[in-house]
PDB file of N, CA and C in Angstrom:
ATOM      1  N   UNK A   1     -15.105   8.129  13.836  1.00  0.00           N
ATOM      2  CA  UNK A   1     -14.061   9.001  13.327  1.00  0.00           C
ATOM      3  C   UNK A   1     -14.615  10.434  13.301  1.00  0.00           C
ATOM      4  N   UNK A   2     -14.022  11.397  13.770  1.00  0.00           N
ATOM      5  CA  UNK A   2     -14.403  12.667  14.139  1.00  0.00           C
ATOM      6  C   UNK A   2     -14.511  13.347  12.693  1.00  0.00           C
ATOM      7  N   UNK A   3     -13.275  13.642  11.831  1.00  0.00           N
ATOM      8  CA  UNK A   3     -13.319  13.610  10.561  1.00  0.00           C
ATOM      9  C   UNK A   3     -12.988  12.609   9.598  1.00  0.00           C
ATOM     10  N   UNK A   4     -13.540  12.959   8.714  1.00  0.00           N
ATOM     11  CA  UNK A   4     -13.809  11.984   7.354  1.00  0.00           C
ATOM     12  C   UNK A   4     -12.182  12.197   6.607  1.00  0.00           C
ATOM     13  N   UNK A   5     -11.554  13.261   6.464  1.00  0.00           N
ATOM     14  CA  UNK A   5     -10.224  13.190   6.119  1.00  0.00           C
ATOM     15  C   UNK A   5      -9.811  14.575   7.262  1.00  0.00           C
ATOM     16  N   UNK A   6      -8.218  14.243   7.156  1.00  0.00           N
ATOM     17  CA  UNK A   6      -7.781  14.878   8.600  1.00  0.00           C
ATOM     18  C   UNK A   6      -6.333  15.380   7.487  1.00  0.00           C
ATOM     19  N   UNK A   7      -6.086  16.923   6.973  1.00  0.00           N
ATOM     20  CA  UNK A   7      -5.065  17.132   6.137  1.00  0.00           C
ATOM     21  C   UNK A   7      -4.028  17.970   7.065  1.00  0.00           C
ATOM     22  N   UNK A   8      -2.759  17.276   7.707  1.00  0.00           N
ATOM     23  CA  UNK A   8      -1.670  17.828   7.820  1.00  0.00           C
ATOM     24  C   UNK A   8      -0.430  18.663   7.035  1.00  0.00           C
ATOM     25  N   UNK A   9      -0.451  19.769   6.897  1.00  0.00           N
ATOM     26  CA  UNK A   9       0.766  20.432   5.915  1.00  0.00           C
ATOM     27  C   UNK A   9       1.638  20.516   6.897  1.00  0.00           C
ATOM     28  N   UNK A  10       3.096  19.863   6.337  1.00  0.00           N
ATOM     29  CA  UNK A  10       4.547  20.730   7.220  1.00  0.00           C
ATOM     30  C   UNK A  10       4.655  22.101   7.193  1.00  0.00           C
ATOM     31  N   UNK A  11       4.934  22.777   8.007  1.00  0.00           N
ATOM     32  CA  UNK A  11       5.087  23.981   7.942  1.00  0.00           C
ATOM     33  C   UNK A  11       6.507  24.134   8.468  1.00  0.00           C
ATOM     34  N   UNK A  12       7.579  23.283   8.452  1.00  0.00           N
ATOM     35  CA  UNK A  12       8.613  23.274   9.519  1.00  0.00           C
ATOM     36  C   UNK A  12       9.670  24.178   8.422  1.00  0.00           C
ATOM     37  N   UNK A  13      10.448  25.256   9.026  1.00  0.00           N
ATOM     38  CA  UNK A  13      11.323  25.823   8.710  1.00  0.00           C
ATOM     39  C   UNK A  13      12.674  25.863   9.335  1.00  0.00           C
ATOM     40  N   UNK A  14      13.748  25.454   8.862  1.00  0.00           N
ATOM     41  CA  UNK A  14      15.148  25.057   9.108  1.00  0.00           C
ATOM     42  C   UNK A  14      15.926  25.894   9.008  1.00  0.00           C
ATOM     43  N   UNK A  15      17.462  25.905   9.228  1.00  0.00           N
ATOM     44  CA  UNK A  15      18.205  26.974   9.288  1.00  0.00           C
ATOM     45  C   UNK A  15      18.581  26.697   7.501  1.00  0.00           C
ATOM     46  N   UNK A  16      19.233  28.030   6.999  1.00  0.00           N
ATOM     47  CA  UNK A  16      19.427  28.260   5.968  1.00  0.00           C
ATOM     48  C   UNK A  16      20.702  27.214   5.165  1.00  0.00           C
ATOM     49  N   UNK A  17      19.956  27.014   3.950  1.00  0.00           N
ATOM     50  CA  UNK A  17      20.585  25.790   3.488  1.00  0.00           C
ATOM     51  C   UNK A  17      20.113  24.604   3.740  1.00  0.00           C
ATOM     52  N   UNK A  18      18.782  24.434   4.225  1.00  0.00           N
ATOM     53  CA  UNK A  18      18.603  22.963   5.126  1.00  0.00           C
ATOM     54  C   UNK A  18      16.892  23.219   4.264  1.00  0.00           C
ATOM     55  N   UNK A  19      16.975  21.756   3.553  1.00  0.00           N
ATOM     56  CA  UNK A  19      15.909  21.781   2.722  1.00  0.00           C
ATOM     57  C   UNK A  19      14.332  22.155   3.701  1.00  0.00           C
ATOM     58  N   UNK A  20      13.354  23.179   3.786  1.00  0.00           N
ATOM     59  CA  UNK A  20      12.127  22.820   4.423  1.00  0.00           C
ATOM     60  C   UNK A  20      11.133  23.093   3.371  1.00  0.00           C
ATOM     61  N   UNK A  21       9.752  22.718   3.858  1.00  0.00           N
ATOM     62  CA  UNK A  21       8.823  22.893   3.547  1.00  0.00           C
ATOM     63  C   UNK A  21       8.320  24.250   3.822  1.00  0.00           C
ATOM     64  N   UNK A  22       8.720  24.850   4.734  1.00  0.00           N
ATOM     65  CA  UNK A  22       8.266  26.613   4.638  1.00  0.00           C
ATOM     66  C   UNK A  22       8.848  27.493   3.537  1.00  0.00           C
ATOM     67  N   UNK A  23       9.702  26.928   3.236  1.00  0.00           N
ATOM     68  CA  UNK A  23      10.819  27.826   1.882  1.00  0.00           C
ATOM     69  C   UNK A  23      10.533  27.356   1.025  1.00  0.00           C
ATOM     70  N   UNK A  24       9.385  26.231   0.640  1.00  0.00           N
ATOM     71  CA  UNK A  24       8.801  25.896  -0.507  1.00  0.00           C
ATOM     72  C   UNK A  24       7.245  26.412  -0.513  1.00  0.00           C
ATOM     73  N   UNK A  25       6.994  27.473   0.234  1.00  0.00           N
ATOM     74  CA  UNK A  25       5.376  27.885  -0.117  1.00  0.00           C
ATOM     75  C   UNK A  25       4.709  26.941   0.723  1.00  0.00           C
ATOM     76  N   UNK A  26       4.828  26.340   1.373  1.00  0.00           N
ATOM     77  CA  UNK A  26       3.794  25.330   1.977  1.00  0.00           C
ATOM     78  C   UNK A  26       2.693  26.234   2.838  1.00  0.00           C
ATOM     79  N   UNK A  27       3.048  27.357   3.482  1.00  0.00           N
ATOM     80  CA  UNK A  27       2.248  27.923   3.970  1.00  0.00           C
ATOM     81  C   UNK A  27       1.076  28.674   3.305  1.00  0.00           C
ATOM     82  N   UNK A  28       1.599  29.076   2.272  1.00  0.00           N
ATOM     83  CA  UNK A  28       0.146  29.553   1.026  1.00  0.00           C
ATOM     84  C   UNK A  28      -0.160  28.528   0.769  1.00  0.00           C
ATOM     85  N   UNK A  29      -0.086  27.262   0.474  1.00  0.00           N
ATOM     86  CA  UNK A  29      -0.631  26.189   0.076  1.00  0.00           C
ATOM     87  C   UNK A  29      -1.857  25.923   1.347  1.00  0.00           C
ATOM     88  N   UNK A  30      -1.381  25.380   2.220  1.00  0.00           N
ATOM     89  CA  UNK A  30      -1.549  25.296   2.933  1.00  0.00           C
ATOM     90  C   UNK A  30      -3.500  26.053   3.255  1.00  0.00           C
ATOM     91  N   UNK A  31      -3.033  27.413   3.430  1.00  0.00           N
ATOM     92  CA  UNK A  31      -3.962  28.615   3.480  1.00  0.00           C
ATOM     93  C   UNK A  31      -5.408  28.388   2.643  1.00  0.00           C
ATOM     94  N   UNK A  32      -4.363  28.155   0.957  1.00  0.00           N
ATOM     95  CA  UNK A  32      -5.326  27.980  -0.086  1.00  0.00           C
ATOM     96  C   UNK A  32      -6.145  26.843   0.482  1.00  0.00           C
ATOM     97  N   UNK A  33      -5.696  25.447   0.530  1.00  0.00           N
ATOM     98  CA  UNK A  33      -6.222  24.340   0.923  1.00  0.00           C
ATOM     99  C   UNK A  33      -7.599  24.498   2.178  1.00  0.00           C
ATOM    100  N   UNK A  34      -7.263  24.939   3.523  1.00  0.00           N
ATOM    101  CA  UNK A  34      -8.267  25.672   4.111  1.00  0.00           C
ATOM    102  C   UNK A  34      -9.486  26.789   3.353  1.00  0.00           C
ATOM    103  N   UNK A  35      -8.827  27.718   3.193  1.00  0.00           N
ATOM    104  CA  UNK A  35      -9.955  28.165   2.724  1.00  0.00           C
ATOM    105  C   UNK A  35     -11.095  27.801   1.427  1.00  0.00           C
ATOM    106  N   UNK A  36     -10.274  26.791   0.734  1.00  0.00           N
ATOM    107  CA  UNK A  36     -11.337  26.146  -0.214  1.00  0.00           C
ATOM    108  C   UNK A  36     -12.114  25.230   0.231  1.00  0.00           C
ATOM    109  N   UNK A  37     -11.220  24.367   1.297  1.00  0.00           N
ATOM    110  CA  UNK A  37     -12.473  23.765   2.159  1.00  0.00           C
ATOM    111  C   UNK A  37     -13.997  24.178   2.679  1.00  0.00           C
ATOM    112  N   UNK A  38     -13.489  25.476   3.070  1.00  0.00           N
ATOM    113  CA  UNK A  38     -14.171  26.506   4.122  1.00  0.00           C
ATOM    114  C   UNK A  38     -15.393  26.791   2.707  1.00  0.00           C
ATOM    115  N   UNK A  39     -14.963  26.834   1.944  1.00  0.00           N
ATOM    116  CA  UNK A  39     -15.625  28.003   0.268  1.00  0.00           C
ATOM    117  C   UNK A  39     -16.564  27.115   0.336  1.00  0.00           C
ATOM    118  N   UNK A  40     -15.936  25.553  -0.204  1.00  0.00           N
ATOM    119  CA  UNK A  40     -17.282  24.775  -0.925  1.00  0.00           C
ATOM    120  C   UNK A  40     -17.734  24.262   0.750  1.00  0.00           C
ATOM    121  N   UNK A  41     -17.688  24.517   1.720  1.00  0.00           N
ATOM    122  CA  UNK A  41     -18.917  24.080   2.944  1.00  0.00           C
ATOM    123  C   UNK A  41     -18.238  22.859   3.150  1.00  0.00           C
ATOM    124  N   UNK A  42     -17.251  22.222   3.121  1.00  0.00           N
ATOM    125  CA  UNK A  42     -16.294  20.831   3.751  1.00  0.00           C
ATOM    126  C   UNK A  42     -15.450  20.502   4.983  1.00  0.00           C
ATOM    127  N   UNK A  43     -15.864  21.697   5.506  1.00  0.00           N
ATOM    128  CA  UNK A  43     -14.833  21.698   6.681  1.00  0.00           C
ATOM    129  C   UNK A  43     -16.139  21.283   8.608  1.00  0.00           C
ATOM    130  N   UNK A  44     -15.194  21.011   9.189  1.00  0.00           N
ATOM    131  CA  UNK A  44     -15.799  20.668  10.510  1.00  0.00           C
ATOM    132  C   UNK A  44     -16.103  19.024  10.965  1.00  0.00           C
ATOM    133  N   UNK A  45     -16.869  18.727  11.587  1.00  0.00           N
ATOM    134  CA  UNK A  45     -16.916  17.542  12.518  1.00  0.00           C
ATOM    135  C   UNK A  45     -17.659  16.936  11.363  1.00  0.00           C
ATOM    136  N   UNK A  46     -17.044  15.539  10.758  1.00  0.00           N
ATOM    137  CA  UNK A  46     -17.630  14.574  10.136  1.00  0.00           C
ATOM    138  C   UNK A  46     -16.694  14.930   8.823  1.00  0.00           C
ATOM    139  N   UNK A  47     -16.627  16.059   8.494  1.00  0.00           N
ATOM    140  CA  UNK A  47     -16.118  16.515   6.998  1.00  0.00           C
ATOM    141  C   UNK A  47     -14.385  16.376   7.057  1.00  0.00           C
ATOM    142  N   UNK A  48     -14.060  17.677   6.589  1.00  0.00           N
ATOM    143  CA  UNK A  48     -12.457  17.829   6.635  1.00  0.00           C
ATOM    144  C   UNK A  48     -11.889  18.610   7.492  1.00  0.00           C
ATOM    145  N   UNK A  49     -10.521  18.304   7.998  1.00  0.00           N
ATOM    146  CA  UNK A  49      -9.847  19.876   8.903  1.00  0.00           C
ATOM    147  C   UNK A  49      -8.776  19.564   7.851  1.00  0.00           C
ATOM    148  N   UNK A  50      -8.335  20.893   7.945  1.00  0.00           N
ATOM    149  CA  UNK A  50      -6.795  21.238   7.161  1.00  0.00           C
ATOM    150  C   UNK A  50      -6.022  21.878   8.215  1.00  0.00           C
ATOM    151  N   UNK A  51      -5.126  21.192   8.716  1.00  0.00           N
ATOM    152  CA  UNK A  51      -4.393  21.443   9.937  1.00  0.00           C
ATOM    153  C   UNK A  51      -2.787  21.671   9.362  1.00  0.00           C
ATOM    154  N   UNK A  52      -2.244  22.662  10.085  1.00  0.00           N
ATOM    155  CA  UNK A  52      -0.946  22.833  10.110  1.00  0.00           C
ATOM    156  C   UNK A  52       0.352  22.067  10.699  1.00  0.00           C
ATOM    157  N   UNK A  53       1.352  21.442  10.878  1.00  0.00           N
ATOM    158  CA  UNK A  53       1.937  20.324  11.581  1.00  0.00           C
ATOM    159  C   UNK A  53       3.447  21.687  11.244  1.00  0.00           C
ATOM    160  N   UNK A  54       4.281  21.065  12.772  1.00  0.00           N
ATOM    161  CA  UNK A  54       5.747  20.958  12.543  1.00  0.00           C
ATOM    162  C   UNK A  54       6.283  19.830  11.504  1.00  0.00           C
ATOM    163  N   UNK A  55       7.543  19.883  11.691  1.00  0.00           N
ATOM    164  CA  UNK A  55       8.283  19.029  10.268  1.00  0.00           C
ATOM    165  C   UNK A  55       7.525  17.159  10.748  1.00  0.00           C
ATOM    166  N   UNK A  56       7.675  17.212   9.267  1.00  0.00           N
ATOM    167  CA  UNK A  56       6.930  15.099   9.117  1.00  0.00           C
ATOM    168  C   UNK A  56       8.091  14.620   8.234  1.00  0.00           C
ATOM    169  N   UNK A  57       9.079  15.621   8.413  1.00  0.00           N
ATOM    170  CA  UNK A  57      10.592  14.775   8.372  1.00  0.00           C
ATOM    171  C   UNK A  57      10.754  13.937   7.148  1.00  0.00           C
ATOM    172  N   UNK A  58      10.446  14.999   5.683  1.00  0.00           N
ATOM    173  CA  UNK A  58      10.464  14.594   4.433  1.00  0.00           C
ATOM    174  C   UNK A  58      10.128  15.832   3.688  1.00  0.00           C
ATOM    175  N   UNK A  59      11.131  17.025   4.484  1.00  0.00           N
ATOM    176  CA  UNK A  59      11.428  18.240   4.066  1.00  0.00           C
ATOM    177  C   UNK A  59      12.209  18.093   2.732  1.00  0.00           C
ATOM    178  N   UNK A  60      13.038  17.613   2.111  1.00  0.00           N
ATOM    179  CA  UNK A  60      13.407  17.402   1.261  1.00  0.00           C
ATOM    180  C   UNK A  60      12.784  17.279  -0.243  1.00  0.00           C
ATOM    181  N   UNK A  61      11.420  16.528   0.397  1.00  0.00           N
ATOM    182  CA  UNK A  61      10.532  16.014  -0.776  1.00  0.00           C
ATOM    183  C   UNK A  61       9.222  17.020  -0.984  1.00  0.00           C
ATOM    184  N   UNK A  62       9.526  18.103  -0.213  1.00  0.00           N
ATOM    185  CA  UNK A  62       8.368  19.665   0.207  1.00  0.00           C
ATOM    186  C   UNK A  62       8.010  20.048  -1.200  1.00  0.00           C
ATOM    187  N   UNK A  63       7.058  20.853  -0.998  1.00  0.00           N
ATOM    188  CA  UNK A  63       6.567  20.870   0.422  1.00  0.00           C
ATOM    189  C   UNK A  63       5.473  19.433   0.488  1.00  0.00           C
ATOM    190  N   UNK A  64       5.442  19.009   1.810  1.00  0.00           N
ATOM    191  CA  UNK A  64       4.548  17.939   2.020  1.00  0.00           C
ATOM    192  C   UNK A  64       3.662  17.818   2.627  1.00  0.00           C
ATOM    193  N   UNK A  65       3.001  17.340   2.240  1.00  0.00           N
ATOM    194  CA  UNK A  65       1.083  17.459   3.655  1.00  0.00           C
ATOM    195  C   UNK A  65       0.900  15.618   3.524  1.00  0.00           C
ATOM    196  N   UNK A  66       0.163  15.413   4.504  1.00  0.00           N
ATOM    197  CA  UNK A  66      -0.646  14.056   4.524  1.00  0.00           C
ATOM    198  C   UNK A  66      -2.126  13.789   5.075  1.00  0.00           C
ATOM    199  N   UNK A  67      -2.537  13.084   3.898  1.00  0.00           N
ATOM    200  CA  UNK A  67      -4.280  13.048   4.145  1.00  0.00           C
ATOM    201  C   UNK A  67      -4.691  11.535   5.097  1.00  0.00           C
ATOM    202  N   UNK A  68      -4.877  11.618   6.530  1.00  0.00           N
ATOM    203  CA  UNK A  68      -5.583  10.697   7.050  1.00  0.00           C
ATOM    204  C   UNK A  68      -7.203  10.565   7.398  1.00  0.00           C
ATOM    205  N   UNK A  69      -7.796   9.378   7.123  1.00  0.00           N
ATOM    206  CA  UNK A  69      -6.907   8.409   8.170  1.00  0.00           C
ATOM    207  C   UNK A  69      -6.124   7.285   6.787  1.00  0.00           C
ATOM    208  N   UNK A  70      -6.291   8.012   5.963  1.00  0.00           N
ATOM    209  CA  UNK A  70      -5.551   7.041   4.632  1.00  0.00           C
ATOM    210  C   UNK A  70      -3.836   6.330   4.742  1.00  0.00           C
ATOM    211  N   UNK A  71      -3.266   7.876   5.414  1.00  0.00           N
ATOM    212  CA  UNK A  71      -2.091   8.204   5.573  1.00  0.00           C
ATOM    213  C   UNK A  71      -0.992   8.510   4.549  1.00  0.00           C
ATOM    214  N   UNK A  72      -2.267   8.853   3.224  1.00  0.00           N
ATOM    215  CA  UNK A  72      -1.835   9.025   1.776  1.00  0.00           C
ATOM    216  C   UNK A  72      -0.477  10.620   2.382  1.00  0.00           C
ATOM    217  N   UNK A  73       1.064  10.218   1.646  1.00  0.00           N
ATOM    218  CA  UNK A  73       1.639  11.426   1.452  1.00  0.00           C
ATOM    219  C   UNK A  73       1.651  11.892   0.308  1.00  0.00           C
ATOM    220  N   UNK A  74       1.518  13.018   0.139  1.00  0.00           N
ATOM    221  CA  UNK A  74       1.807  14.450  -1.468  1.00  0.00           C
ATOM    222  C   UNK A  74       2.561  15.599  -1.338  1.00  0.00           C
ATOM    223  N   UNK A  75       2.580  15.884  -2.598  1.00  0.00           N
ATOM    224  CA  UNK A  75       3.512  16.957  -2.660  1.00  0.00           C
ATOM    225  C   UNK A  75       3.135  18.093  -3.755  1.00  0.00           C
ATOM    226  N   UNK A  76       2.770  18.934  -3.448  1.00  0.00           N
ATOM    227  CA  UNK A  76       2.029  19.969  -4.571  1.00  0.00           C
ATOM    228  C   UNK A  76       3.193  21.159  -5.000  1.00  0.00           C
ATOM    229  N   UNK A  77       2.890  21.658  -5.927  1.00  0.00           N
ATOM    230  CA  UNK A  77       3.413  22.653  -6.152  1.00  0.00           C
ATOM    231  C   UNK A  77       2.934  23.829  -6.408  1.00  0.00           C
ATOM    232  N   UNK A  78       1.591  23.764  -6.636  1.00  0.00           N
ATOM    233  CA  UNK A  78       0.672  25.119  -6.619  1.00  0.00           C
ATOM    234  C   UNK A  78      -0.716  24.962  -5.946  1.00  0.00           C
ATOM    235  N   UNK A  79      -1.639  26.250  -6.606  1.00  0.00           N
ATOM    236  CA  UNK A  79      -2.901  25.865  -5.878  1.00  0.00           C
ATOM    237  C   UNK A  79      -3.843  24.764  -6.484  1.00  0.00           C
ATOM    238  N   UNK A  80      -3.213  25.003  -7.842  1.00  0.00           N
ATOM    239  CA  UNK A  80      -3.786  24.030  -9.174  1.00  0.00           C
ATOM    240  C   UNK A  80      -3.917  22.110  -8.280  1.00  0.00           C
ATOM    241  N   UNK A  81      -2.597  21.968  -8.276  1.00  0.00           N
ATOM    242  CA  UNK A  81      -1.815  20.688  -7.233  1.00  0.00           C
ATOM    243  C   UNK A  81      -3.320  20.199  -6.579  1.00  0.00           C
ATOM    244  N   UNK A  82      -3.195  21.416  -5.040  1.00  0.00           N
ATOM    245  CA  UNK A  82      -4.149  21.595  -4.174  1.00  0.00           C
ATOM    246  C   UNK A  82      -5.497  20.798  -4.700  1.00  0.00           C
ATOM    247  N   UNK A  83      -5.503  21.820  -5.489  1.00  0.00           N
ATOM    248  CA  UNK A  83      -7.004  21.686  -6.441  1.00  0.00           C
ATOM    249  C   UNK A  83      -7.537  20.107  -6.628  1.00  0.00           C
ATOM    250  N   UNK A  84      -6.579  19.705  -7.465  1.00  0.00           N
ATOM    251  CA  UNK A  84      -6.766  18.345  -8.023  1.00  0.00           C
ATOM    252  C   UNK A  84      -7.060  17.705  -6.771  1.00  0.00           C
ATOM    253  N   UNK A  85      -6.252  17.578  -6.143  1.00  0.00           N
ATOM    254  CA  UNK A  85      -6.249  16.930  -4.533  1.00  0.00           C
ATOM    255  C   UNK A  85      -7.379  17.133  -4.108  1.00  0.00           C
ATOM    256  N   UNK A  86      -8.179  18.204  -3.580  1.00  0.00           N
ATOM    257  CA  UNK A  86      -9.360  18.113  -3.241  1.00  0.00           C
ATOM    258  C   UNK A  86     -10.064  17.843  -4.078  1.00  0.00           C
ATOM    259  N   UNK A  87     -10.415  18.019  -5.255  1.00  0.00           N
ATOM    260  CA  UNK A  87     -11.843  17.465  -6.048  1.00  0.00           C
ATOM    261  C   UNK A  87     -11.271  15.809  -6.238  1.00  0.00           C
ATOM    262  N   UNK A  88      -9.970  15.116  -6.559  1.00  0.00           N
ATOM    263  CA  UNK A  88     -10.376  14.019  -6.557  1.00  0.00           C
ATOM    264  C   UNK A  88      -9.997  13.344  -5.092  1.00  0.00           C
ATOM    265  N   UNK A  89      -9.020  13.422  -3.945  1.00  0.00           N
ATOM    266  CA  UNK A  89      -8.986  12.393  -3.266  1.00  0.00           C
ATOM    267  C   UNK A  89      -9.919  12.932  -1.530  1.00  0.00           C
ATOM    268  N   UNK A  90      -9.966  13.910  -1.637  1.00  0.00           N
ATOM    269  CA  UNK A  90     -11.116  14.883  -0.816  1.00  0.00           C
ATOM    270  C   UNK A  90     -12.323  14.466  -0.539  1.00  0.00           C
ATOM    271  N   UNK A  91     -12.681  14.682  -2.029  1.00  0.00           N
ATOM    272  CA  UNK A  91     -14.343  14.534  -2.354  1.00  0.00           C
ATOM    273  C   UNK A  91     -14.827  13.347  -2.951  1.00  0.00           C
ATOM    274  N   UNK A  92     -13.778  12.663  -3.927  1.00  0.00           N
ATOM    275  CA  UNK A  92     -14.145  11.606  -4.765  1.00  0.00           C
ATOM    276  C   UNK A  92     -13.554  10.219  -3.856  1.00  0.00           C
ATOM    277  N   UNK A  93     -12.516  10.447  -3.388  1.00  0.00           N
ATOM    278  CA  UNK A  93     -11.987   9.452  -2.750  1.00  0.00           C
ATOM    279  C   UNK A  93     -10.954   8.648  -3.680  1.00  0.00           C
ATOM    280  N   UNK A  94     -10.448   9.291  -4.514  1.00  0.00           N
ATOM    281  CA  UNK A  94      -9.209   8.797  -5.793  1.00  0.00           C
ATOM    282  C   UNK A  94      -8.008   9.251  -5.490  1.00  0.00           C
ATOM    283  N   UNK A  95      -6.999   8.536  -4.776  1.00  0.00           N
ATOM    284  CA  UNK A  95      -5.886   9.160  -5.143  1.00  0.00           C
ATOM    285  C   UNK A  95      -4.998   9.594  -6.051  1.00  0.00           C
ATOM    286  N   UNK A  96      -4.332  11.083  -5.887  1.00  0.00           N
ATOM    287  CA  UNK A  96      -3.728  11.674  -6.920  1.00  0.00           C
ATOM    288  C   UNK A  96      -2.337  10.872  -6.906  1.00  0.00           C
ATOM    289  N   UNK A  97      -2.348   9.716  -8.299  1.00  0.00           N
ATOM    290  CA  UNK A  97      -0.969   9.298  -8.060  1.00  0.00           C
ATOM    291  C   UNK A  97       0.255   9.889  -8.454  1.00  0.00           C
ATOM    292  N   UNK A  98      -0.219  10.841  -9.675  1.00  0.00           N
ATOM    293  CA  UNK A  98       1.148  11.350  -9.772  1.00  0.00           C
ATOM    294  C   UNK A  98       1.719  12.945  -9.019  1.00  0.00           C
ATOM    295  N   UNK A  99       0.872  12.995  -7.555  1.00  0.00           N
ATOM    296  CA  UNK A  99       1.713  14.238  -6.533  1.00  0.00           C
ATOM    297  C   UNK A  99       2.014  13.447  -5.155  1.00  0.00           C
ATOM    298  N   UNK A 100       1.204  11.766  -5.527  1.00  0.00           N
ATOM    299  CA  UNK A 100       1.749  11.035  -4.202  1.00  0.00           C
ATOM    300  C   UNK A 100       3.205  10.510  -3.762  1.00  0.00           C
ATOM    301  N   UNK A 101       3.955  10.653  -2.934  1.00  0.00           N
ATOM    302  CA  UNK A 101       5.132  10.582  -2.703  1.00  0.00           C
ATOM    303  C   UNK A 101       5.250   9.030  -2.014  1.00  0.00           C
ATOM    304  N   UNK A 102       6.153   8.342  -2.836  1.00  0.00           N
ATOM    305  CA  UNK A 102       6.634   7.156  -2.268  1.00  0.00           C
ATOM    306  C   UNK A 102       6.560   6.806  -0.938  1.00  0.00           C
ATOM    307  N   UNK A 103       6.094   5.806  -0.888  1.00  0.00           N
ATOM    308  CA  UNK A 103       6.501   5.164   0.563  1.00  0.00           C
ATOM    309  C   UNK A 103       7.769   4.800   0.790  1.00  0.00           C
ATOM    310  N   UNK A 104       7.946   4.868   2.019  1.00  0.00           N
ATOM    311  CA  UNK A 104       9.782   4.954   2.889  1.00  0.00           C
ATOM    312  C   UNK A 104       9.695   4.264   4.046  1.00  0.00           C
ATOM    313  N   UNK A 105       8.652   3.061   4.154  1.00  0.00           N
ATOM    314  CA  UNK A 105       8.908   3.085   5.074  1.00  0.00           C
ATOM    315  C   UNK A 105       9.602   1.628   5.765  1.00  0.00           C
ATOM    316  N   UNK A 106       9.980   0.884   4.686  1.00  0.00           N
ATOM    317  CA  UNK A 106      10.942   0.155   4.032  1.00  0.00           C
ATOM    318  C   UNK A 106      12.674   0.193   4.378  1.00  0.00           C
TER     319      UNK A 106
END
């Protein structure tokens, strides 16, 4: 496995009126998430990437990112969110259950 966790954020933005994840901040999130990687030395081959994605088509439930190869989905609302997310399911390997978003696939 190339990386150890692989973090996709939606970044997909819709026409107006149409719920996305770009009109919920996902892109500062997003940003924050990278560069804290980058801060505490976690990022690159073996460690983490924090990658940007078009819509993962659960704009509604935004903004949303997903951590593989777990395929854990979340949903943050600040950098705080972020935060938690990386020190526990990042680094510790605990998922955050209460920003994890239901499975759908049911």
């Amino acid at each position: 496995m190339f990386y150890r966790h692989h973090v996709f954020f939606c970044l997909n933005q819709r026409d107006a009126g149409r719920p996305c994840c770009a009109a919920q901040g996902a892109e500062a999130l997003q940003s924050y998430a990278k560069a804290r990687i980058k801060a505490l030395g976690l990022q690159g081959a073996g460690a983490i990437r924090i990658n940007k994605a078009g819509c993962l088509d659960r704009c509604d439930l935004g903004p949303v990112f997903v951590v593989y190869p777990e395929g854990v989905w979340y949903t943050a609302v600040d950098e705080q969110d972020i935060e938690e997310i990386i020190q526990s399911h990042l680094i510790a390997g605990k998922v955050v259950q209460r920003l994890q978003l239901p499975d759908q696939t049911t």
